[in-house]
C-alpha atoms as a PDB file:
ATOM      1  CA  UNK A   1     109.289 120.981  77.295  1.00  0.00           C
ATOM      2  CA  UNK A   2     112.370 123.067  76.690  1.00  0.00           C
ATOM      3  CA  UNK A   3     115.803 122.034  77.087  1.00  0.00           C
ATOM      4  CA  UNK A   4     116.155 124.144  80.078  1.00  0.00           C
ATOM      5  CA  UNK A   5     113.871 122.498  81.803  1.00  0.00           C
ATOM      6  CA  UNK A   6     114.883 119.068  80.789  1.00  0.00           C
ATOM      7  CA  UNK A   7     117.792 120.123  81.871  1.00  0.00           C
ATOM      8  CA  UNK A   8     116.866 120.982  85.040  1.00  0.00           C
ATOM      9  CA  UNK A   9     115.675 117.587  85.806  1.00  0.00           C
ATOM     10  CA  UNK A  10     111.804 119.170  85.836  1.00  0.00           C
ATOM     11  CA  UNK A  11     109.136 117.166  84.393  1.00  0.00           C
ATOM     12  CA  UNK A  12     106.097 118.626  81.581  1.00  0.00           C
ATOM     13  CA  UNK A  13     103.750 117.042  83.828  1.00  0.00           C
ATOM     14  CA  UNK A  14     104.366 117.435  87.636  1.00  0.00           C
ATOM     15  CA  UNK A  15     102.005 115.569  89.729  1.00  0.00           C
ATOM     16  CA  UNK A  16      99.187 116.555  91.694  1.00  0.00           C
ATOM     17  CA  UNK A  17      99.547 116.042  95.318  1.00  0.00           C
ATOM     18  CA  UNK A  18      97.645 113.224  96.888  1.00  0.00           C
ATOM     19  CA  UNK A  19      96.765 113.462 100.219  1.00  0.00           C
ATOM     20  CA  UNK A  20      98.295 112.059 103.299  1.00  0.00           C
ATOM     21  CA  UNK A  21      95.598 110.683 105.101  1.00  0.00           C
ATOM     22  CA  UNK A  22      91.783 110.644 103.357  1.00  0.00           C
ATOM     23  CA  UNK A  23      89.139 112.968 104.814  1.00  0.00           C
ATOM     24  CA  UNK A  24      87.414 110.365 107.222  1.00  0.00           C
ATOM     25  CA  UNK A  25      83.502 110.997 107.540  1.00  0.00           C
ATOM     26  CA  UNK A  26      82.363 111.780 111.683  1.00  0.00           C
ATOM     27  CA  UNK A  27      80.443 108.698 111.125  1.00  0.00           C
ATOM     28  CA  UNK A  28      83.147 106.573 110.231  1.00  0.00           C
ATOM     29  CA  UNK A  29      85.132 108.037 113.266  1.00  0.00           C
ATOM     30  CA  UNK A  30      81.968 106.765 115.437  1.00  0.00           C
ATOM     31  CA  UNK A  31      82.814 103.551 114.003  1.00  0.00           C
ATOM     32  CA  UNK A  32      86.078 103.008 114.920  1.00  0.00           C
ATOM     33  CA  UNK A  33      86.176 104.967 118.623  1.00  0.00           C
ATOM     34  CA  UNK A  34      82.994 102.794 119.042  1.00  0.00           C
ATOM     35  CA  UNK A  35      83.832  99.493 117.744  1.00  0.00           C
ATOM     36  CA  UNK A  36      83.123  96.812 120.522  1.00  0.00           C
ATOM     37  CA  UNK A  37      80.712  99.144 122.488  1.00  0.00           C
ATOM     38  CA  UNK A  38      77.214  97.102 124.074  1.00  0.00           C
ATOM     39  CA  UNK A  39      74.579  99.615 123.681  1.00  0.00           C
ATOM     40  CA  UNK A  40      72.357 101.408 125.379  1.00  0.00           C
ATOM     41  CA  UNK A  41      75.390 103.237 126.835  1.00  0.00           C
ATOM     42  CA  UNK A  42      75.446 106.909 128.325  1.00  0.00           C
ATOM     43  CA  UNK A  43      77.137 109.807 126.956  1.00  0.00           C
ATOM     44  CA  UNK A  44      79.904 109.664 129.970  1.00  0.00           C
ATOM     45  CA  UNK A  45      80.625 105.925 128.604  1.00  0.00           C
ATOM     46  CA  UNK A  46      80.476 106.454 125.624  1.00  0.00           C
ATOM     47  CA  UNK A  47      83.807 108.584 125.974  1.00  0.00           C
ATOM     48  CA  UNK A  48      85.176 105.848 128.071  1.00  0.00           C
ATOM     49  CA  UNK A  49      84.865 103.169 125.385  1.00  0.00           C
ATOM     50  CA  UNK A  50      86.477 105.771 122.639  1.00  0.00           C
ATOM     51  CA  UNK A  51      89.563 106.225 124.890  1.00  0.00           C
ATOM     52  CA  UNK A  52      89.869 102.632 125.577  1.00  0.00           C
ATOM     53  CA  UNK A  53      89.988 102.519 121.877  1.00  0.00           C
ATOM     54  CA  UNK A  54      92.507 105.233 121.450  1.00  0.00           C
ATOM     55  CA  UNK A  55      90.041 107.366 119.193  1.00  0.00           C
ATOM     56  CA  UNK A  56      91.560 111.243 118.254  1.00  0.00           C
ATOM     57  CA  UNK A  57      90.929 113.680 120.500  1.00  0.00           C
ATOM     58  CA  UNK A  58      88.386 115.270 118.573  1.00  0.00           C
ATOM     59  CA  UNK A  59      86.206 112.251 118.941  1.00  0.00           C
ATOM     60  CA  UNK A  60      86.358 112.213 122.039  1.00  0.00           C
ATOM     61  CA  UNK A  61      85.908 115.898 122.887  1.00  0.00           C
ATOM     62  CA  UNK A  62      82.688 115.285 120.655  1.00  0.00           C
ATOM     63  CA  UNK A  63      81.602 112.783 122.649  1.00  0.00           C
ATOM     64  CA  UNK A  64      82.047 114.982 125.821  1.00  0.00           C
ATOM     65  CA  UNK A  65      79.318 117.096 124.337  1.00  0.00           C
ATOM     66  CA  UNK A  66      76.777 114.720 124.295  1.00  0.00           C
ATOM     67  CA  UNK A  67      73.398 115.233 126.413  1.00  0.00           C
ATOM     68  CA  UNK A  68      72.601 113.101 129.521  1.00  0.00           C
ATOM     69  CA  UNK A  69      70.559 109.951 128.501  1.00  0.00           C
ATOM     70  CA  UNK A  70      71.038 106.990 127.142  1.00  0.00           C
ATOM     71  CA  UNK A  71      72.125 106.311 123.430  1.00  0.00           C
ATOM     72  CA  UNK A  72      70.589 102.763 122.142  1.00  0.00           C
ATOM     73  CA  UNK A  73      72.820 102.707 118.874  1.00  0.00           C
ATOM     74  CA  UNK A  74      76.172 104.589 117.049  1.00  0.00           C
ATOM     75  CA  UNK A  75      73.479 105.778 115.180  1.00  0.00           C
ATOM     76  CA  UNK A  76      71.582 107.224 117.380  1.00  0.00           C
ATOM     77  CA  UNK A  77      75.142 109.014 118.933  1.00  0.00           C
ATOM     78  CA  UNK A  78      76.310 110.376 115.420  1.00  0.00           C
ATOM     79  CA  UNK A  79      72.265 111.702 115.609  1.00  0.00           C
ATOM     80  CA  UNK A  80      72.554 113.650 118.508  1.00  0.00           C
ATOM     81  CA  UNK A  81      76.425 115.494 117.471  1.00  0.00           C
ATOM     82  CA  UNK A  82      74.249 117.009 114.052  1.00  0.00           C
ATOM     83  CA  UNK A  83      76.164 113.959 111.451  1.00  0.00           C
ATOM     84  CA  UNK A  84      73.529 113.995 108.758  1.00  0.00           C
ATOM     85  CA  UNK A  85      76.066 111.216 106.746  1.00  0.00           C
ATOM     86  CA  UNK A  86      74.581 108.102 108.868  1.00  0.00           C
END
């Protein structure tokens, strides 16, 4: 390190930025704007339950996607929106 840069008040090493928030998987998302939900449920309460639960927007706008029918499971919900992480 030079003196000018000492001087300065900059550091050899400046650190890396960490993140914020951590990248959150779709599945865990399910999780969480699920949590409490008795299954088999349909698509349109599906997005009831994840506004009860205040879930992003995002999630919920997913969930507005789904196809009619019933969904037995998060599973089976994360499934049918293309998540291959469950």
């Amino acid at each position: 390190m030079t003196r000018e840069r000492l001087g300065l008040g900059l550091r050899e090493v400046e650190p890396s930025p960490v993140p914020l928030t951590p990248a959150v998987s779709l599945a865990h998302s399910l999780q969480q704007a699920l949590r409490g939900a008795v299954y088999p449920l349909t698509a349109e309460q599906l997005v009831w339950v994840a506004r009860e639960n205040e879930a992003p927007s995002h999630v919920v706008s997913l969930l507005g996607t789904l196809p009619r029918g019933r969904f037995p499971s998060v599973d089976t919900v994360a499934l049918a929106l293309g998540d291959a992480s469950t």
